[in-house]
Protein backbone atom coordinates (compact mmCIF):
# COMPACT_ATOMS: atom_id res chain seq x y z
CA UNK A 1 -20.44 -0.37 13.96
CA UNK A 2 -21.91 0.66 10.67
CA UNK A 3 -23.88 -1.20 8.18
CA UNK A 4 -22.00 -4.06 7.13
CA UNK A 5 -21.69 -4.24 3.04
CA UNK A 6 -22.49 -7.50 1.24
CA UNK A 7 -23.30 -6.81 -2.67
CA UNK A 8 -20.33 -5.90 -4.49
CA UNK A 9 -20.10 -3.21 -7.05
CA UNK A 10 -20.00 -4.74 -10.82
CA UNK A 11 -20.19 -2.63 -13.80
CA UNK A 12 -21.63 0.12 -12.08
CA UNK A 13 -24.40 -2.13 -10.58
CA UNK A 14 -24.39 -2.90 -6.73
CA UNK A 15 -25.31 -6.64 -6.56
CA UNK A 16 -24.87 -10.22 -5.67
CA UNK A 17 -21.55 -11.61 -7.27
CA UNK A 18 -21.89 -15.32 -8.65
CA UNK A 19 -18.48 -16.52 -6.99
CA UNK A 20 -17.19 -17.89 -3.98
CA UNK A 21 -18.85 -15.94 -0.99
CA UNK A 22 -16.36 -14.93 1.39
CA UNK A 23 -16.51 -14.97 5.35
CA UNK A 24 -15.15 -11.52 7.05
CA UNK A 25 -14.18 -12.18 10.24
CA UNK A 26 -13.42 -10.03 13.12
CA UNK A 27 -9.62 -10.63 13.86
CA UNK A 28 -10.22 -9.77 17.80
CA UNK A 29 -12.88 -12.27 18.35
CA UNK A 30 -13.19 -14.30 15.82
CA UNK A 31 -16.84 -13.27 14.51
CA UNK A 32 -17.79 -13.86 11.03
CA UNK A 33 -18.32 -10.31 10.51
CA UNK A 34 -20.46 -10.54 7.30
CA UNK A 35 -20.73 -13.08 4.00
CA UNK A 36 -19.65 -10.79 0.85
CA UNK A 37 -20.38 -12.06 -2.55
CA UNK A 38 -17.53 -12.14 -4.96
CA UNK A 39 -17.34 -11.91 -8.64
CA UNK A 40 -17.54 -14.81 -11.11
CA UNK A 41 -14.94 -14.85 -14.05
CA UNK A 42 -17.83 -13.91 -16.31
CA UNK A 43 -18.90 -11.22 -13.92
CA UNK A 44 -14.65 -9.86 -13.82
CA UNK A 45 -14.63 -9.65 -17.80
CA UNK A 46 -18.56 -7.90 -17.60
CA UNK A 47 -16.69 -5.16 -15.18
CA UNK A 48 -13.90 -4.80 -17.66
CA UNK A 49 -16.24 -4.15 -20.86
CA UNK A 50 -18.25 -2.23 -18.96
CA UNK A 51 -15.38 -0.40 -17.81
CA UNK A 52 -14.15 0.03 -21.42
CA UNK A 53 -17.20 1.61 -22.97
CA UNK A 54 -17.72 4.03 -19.60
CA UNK A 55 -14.01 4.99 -20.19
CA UNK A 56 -14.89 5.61 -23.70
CA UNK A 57 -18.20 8.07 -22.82
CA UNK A 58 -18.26 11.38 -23.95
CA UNK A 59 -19.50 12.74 -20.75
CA UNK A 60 -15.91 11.05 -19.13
CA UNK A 61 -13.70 10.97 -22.08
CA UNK A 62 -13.85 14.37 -22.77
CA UNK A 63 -14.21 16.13 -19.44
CA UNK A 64 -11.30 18.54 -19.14
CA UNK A 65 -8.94 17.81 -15.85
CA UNK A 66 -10.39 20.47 -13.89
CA UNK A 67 -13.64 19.51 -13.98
CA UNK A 68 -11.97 15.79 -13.14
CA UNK A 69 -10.69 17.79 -10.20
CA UNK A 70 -13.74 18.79 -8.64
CA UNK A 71 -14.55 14.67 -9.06
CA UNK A 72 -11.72 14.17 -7.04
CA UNK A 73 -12.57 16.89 -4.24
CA UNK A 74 -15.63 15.88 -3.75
CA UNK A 75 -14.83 12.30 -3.13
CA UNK A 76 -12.33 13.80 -0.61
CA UNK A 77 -14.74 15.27 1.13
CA UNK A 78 -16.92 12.55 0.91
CA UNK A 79 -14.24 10.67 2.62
CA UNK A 80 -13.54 12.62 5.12
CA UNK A 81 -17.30 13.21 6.26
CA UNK A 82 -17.53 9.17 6.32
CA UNK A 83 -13.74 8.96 8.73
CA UNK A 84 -15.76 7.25 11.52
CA UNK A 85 -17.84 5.10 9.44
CA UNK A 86 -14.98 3.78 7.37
CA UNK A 87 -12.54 3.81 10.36
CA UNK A 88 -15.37 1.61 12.30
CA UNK A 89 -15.06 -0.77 9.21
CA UNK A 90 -11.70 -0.90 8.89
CA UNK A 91 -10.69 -2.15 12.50
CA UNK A 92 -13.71 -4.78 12.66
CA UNK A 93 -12.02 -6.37 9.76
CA UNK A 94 -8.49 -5.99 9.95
CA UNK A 95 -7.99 -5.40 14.04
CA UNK A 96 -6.07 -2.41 13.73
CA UNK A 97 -7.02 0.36 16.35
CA UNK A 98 -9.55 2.96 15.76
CA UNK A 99 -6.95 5.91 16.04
CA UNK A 100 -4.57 3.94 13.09
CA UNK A 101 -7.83 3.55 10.87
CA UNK A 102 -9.23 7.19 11.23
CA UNK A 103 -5.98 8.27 10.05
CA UNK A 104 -5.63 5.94 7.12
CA UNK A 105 -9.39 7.34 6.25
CA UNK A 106 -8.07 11.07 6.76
CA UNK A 107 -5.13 10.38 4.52
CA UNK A 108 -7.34 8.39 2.00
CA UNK A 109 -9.07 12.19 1.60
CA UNK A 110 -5.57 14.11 1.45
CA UNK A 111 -4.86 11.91 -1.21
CA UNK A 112 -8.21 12.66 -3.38
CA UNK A 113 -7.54 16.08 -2.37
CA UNK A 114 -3.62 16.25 -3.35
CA UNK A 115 -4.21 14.71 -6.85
CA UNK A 116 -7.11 16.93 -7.37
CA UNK A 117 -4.68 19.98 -6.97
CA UNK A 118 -2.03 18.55 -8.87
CA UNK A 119 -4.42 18.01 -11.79
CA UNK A 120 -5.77 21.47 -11.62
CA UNK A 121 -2.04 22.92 -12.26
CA UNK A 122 -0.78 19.68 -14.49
CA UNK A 123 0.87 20.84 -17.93
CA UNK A 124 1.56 19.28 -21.33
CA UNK A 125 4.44 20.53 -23.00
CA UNK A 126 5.29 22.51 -26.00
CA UNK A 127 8.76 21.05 -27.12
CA UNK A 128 11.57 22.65 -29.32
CA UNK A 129 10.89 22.73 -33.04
CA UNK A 130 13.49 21.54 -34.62
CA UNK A 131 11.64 21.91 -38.34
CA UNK A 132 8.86 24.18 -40.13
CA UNK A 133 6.55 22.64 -37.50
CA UNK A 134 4.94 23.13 -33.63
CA UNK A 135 5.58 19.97 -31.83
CA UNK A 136 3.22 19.36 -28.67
CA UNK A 137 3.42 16.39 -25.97
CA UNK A 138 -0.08 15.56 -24.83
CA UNK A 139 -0.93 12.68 -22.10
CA UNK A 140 -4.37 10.59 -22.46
CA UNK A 141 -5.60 8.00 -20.40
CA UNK A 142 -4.75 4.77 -20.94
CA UNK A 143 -8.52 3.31 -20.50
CA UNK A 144 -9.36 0.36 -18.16
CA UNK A 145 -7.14 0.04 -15.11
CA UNK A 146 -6.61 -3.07 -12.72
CA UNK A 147 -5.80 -2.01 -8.83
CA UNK A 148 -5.17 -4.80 -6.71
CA UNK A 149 -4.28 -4.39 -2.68
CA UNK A 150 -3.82 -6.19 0.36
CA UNK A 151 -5.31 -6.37 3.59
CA UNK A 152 -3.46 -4.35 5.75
CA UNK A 153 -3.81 -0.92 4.85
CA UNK A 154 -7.13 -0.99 2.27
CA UNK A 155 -8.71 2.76 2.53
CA UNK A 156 -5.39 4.17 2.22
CA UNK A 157 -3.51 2.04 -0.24
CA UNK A 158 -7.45 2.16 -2.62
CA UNK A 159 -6.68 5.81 -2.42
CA UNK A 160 -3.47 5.52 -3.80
CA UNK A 161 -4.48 3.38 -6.86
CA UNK A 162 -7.91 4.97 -7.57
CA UNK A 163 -7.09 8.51 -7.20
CA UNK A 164 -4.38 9.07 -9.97
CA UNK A 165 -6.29 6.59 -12.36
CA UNK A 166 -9.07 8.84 -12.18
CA UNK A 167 -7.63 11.73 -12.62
CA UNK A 168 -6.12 10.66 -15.65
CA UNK A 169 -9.61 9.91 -17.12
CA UNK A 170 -9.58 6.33 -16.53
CA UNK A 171 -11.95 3.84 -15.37
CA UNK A 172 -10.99 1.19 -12.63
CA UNK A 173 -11.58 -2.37 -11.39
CA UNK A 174 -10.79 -2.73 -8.06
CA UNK A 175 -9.77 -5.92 -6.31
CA UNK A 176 -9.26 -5.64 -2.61
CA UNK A 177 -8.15 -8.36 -0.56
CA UNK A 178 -10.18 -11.40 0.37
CA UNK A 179 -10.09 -10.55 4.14
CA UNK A 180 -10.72 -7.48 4.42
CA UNK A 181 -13.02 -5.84 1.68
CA UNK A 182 -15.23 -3.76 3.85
CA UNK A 183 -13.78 -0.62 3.75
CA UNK A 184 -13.31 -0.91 -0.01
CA UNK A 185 -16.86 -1.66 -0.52
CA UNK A 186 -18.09 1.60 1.93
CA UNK A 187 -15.48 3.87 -0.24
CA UNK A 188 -16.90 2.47 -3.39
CA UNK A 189 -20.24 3.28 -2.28
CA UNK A 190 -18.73 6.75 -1.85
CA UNK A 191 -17.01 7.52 -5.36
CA UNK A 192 -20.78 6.29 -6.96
CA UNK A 193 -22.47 8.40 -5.18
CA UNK A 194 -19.89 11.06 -6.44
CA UNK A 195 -20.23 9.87 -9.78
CA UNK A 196 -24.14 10.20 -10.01
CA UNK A 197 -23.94 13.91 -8.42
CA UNK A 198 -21.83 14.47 -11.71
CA UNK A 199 -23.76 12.19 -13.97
CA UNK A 200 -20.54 10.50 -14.68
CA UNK A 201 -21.03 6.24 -15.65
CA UNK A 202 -20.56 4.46 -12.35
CA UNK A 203 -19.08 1.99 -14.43
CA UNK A 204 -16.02 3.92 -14.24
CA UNK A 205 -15.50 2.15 -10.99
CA UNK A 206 -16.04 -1.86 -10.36
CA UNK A 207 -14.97 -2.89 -6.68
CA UNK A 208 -14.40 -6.94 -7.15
CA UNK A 209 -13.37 -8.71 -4.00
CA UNK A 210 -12.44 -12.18 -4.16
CA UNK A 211 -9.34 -13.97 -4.39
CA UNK A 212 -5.95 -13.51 -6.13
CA UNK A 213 -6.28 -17.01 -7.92
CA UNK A 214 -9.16 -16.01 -9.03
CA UNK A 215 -10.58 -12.84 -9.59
CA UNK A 216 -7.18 -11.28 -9.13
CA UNK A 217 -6.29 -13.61 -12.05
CA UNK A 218 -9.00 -12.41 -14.53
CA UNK A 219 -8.02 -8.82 -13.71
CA UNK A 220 -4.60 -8.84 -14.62
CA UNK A 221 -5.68 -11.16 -17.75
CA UNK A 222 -8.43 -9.64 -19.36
CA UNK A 223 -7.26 -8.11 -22.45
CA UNK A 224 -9.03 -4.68 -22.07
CA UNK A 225 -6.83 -4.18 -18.36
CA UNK A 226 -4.05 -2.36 -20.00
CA UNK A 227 -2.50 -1.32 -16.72
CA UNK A 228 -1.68 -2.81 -13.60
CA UNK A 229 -1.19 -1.21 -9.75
CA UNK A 230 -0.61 -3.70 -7.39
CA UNK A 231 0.72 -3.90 -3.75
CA UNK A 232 1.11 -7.48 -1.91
CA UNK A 233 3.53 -10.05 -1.57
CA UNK A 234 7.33 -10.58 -3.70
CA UNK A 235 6.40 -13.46 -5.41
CA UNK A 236 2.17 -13.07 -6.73
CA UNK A 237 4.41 -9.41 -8.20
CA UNK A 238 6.56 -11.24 -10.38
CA UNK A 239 3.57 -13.67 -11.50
CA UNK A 240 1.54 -10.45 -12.56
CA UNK A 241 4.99 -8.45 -13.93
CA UNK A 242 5.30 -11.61 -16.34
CA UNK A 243 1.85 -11.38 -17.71
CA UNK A 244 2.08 -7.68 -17.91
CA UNK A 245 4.92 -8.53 -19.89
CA UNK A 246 2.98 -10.88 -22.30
CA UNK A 247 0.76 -8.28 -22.72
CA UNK A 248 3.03 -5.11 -23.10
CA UNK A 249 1.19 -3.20 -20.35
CA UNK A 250 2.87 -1.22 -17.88
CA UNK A 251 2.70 -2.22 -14.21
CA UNK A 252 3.38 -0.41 -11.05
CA UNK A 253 4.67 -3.17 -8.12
CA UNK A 254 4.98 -2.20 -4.06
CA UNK A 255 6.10 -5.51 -2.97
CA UNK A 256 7.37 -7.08 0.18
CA UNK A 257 10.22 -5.55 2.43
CA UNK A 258 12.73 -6.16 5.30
CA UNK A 259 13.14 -2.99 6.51
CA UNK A 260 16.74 -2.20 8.56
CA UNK A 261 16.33 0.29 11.40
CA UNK A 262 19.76 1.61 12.36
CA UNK A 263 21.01 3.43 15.76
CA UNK A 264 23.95 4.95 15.82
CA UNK A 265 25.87 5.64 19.06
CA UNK A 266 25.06 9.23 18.97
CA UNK A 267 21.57 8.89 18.74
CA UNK A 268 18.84 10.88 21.06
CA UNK A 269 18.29 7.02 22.96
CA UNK A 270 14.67 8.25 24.06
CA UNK A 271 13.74 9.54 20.14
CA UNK A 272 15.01 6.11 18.87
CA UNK A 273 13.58 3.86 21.46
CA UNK A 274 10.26 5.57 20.54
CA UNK A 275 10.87 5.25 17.06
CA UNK A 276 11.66 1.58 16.99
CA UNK A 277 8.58 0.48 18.80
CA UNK A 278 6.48 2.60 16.50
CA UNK A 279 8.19 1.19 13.20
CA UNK A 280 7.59 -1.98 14.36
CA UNK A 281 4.70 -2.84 16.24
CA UNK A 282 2.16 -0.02 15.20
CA UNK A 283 0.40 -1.66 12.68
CA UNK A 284 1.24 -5.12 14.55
CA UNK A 285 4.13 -5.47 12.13
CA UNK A 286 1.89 -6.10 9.69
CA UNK A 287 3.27 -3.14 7.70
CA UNK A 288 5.87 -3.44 4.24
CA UNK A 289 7.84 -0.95 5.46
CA UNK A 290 8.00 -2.35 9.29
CA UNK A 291 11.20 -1.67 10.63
CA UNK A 292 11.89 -5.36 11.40
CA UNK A 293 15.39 -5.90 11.67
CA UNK A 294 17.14 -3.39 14.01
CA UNK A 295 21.15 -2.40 13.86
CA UNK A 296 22.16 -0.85 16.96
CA UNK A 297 26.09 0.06 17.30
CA UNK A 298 27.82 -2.12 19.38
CA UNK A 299 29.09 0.21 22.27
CA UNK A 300 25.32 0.44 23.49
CA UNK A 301 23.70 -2.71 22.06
CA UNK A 302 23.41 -4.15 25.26
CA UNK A 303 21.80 -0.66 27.32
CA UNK A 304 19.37 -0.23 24.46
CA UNK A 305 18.16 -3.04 23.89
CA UNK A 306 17.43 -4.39 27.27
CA UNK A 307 15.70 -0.56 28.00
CA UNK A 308 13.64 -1.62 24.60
CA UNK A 309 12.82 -4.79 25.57
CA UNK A 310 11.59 -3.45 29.05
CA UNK A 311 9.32 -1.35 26.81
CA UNK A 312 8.07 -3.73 24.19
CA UNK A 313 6.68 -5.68 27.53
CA UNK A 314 5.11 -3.25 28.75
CA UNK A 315 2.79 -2.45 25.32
CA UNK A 316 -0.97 -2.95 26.06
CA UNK A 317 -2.30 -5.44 23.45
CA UNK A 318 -5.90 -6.04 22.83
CA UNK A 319 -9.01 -5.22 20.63
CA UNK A 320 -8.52 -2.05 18.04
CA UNK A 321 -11.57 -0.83 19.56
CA UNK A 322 -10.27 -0.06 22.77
CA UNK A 323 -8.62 3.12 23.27
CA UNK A 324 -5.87 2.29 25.37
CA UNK A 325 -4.66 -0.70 22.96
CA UNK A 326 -1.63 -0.23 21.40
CA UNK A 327 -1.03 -3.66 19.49
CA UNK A 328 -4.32 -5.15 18.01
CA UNK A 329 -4.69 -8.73 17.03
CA UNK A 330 -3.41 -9.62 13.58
CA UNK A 331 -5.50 -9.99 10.77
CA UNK A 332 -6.42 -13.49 10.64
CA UNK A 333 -5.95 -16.58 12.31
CA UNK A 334 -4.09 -18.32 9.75
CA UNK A 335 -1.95 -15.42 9.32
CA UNK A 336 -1.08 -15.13 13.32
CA UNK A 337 -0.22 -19.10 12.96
CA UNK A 338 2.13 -18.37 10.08
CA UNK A 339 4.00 -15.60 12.49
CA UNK A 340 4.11 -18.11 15.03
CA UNK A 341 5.93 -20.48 12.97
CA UNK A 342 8.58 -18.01 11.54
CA UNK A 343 9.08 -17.72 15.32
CA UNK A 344 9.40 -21.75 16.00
CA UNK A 345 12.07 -21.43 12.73
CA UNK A 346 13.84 -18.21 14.76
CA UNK A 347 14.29 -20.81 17.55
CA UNK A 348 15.70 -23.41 15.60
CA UNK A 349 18.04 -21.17 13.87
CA UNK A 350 19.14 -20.02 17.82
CA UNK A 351 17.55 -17.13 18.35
CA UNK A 352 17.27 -16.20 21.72
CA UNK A 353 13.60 -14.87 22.39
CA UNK A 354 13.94 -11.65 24.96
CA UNK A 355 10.22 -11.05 25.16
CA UNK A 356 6.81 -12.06 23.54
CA UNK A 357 7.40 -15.36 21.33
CA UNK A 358 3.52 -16.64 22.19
CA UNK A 359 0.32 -15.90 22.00
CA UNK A 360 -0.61 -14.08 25.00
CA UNK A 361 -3.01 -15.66 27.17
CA UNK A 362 -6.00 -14.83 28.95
CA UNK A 363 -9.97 -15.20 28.50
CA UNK A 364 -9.66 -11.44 26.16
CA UNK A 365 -7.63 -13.04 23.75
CA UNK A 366 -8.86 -16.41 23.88
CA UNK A 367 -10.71 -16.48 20.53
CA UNK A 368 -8.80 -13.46 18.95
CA UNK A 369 -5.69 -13.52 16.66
CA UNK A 370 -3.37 -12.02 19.04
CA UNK A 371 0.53 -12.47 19.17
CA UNK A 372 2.61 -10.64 21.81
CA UNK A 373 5.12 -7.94 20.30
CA UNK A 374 8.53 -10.28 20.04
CA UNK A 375 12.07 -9.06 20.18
CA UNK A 376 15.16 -11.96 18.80
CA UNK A 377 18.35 -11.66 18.96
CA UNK A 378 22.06 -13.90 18.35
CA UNK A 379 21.22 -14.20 14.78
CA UNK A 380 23.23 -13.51 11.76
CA UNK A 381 22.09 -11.04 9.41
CA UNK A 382 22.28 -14.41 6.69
CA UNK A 383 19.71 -16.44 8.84
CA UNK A 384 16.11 -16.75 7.37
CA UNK A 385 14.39 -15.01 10.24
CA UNK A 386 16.80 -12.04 9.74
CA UNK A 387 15.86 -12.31 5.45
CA UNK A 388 12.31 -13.35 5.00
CA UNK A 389 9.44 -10.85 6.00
CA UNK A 390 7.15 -12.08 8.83
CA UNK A 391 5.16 -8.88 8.08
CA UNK A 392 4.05 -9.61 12.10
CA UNK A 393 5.05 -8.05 15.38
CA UNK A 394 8.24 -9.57 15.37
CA UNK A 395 12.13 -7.73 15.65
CA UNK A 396 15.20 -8.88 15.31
CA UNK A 397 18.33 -7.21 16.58
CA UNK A 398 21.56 -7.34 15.97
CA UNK A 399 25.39 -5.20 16.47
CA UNK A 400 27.37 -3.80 14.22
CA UNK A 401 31.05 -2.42 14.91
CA UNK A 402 31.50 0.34 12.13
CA UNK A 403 30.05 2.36 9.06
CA UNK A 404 31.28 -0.32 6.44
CA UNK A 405 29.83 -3.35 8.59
CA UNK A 406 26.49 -1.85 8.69
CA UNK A 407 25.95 -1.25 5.66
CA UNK A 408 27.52 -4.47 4.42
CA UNK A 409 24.51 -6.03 6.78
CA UNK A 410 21.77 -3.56 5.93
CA UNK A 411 21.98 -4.12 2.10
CA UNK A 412 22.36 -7.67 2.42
CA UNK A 413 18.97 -8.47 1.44
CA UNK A 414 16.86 -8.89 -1.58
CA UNK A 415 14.76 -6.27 -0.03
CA UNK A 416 14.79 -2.69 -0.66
CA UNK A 417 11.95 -0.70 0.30
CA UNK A 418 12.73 1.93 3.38
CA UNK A 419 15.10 2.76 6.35
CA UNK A 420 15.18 4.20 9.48
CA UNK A 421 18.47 6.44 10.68
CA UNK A 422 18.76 7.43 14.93
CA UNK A 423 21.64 10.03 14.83
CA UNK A 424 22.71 13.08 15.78
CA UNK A 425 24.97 13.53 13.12
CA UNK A 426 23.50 15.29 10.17
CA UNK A 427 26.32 15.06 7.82
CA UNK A 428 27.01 11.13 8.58
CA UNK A 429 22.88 10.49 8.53
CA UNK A 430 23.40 12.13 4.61
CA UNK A 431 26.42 9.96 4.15
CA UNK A 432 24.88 6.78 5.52
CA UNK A 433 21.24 7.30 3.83
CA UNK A 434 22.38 7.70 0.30
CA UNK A 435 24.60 4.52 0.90
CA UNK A 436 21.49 2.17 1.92
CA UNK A 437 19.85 0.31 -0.97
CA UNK A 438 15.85 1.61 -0.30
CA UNK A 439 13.42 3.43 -2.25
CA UNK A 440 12.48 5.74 1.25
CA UNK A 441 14.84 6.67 4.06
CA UNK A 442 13.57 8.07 7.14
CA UNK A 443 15.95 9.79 9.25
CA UNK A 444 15.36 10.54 13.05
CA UNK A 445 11.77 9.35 12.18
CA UNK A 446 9.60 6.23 10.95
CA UNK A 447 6.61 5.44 9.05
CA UNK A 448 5.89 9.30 8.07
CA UNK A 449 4.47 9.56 4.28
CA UNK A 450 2.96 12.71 2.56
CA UNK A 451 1.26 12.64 -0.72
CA UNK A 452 3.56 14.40 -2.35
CA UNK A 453 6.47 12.61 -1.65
CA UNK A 454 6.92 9.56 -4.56
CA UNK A 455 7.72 6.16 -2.76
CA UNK A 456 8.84 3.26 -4.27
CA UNK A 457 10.83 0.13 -3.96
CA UNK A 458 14.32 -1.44 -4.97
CA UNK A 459 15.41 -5.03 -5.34
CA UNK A 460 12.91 -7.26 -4.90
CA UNK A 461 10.46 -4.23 -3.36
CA UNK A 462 9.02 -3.14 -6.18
CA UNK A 463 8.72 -1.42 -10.13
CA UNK A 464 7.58 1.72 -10.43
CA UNK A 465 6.56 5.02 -8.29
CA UNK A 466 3.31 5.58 -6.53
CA UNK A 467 2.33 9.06 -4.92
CA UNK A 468 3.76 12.44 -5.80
CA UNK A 469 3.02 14.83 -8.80
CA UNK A 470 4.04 12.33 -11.22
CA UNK A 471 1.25 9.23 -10.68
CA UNK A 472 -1.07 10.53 -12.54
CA UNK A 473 1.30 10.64 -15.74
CA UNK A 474 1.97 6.60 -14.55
CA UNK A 475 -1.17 6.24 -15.24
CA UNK A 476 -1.60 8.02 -19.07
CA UNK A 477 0.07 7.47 -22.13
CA UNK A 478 1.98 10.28 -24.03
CA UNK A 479 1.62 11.25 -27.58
CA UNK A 480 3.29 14.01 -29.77
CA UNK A 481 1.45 15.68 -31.92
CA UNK A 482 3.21 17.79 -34.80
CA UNK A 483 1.44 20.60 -36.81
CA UNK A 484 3.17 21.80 -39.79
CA UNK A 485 3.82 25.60 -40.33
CA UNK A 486 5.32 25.66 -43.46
CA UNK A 487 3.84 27.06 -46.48
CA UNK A 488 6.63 25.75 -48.91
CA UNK A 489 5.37 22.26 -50.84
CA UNK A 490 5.86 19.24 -49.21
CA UNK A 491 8.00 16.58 -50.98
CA UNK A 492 6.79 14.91 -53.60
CA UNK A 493 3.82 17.17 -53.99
CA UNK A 494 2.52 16.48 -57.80
């Protein structure tokens, strides 16, 4: 594995952090991986001010966007150059396998690289006179930005945050999640080193690990943050939507999800058994967009769901590292206890467990987080196991008799955030996915995402778009300029 970071970058400064130090363990063994300094309160609001006056630079503030561009390429090739390094990082701390990770690193560099392009060939706009006047609508960056994401995807969710706020000529503190800030650290490391080649401020960038309560806290607080991006959990959103609010900042929200995956009786059976494993239990559920509650039509409930369950035993689990592993260990202890207990509350609601339902046993997973890939069933669509996200390796399935019933089922939830369709049908998979309530729809498919392609939540999922053309503008402000043309007096002249 690579070199392990410790110092944290504040205010453009690699260093020791004066808060809590945090332990990074190794999810598949239960190492401490590495003791990374976090940021005092004082050290948060030194980032921010930094941040400000770097923002504020002539060398940044008035760089035009293609020269921003080039920024952005080079980080993407940065990036990609480092794949192995930051893929090694990425599964010692979060347990995901090394083929997941490399990918999240390549798509970390398509992202650099897609906002890069779409900066080159963004346009302000000359609107209509409607008077003896030129009217122009020009975008400008907002200033200091807050980005704050979770621990299961980090390169490629940092990426999705830090790319659009730079290319909109802002500067960004970074807060990634208290378990896993390696990889965030390593890509930090990265976009300085692509700062100094372009003698840009590296206090354009602070990377601030440390808890939500905490440092998350002062981010979202300090009165120079006058935008937030955050991805996490239903409830910490609303706490940082309502300060946003105070403040009158915008604030861009992917939040939590409960994800239907629907077969239809005319589905390719092979494509959707496929299909439902993957949305599942790639990612070891741990995954917003996890297909985790799965509709199958009546007729064949029984056929394909015993053939999946057959299949879901027969996934190899173990470390990330190993090559043949298809299901790593979860994250963390505490977080594999808390899917074991939403499994202990599945079997007092009456679920009937067809397969996993334990930790799987065994001197290789002895001192890991492990859980086995689970599969439920015999519970209503109203039960808590069937409406709360485990956000673990855990399915629940359940019939439906017709069209209306299944999407009476599949919408009943505060969730809204994606689908999965199994059909041959392309006229009823239309139909069907512009009836379900979800910001992405995948049809004879899963858990495929482009840059280009805007994704956001509904309901309880989320505010706001990330990805596509249109995140940089999220992440500037828009002023109209108007330039008189008239040579006639104005009023009240003299």
């Amino acid at each position: 594995m690579p070199t392990v970071p410790t110092d944290i970058l504040i205010a453009g400064q690699w260093r020791r952090g004066a808060g809590e130090p945090l332990d990074t363990v190794d999810p598949a063994t239960g190492r401490v991986l590495a003791t990374v300094s976090s940021p005092s309160v004082a050290e948060v609001c030194e980032a921010a001010e930094a941040a400000a006056r770097a923002a504020a630079e002539p060398a940044w503030r008035d760089l035009l966007p293609h020269e921003r561009a080039r920024l952005l390429h080079r980080i993407g090739d940065l990036t990609e150059q480092s794949a192995d390094e930051l893929s090694a990082l990425q599964t010692a701390d979060t347990g995901k396998t090394l083929a997941e990770t490399r990918a999240l690193a390549l798509s970390a560099a398509g992202t650099f690289r897609y906002l890069a392009a779409a900066l080159e060939t963004a346009e302000d706009t000359l609107t209509p006179s409607r008077g003896p006047y030129v009217t122009i609508s020009v975008h400008e960056p907002i200033g200091v930005v807050g980005a704050i994401n979770p621990w299961n995807s980090p390169v490629a969710s940092d990426a999705q945050k830090l790319a659009p706020a730079l290319a909109a000529g802002n500067a960004v503190l970074l807060k990634p999640a208290a378990w896993t800030p390696l990889v965030s650290l390593a890509l930090g490391r990265l976009i300085t080193r692509a700062l100094e080649e372009f003698r840009l401020p590296t206090a354009l960038l602070s990377v601030l690990p440390g808890s939500g309560r905490v440092v998350g806290d002062a981010i979202v607080r300090h009165p120079l943050v006058a935008r937030i991006g955050f991805t996490g959990g239903t409830a910490t959103g609303r706490s940082i939507a309502a300060v946003a609010a105070q403040k009158l900042i915008p604030a861009s929200l992917e939040l939590g999800g409960k994800s239907p995956t629907i077969v239809r009786a005319d589905a390719d059976v092979e494509q959707a058994l496929a299909g439902v494993l993957f949305g599942i239990f790639s990612s070891s559920g741990q995954s917003c967009i996890a297909g985790s509650r799965l509709f199958v039509a009546r007729g064949i409930y029984d056929s394909f769901v015993g053939e999946l369950v057959e299949r879901v035993r027969a996934l190899r689990v173990g470390p990330g590292t190993d090559p043949a592993t298809q299901v790593g260990p979860l994250v963390h202890h505490r977080h594999r206890d808390a899917v074991a207990a939403y499994v202990d509350l599945a079997r007092s609601e009456g679920a009937r467990v067809l397969c996993g339902g334990s930790a799987p046993e065994g001197e290789r997973y002895r001192d890991g987080a492990y859980y086995l890939p689970t599969v439920l069933d015999g519970l209503p669509n109203t039960s808590r196991t069937c409406q709360e996200e485990i956000f673990g390796p855990v399915l629940v399935a359940l019939p439906y008799d017709d069209e209306e019933d299944l999407v009476r089922q599949a919408n009943d939830s505060v969730y809204g955030l994606a689908c999965g369709i199994w059909t041959r049908d392309a006229r009823d998979a239309w139909s069907l996915a512009r009836r379900i309530e979800a910001g992405t729809v995948w049809i004879n498919t899963y858990k495929q995402f482009s840059a280009s392609t805007p994704f956001s939540g509904w309901k309880d999922s989320g505010l706001g778009t990330e990805k596509g053309r249109d995140a940089i503008r999220a992440y500037q402000r828009q002023k109209s300029l108007y330039w008189g043309t008239s040579t006639a007096p104005l009023p009240w002249a003299n």
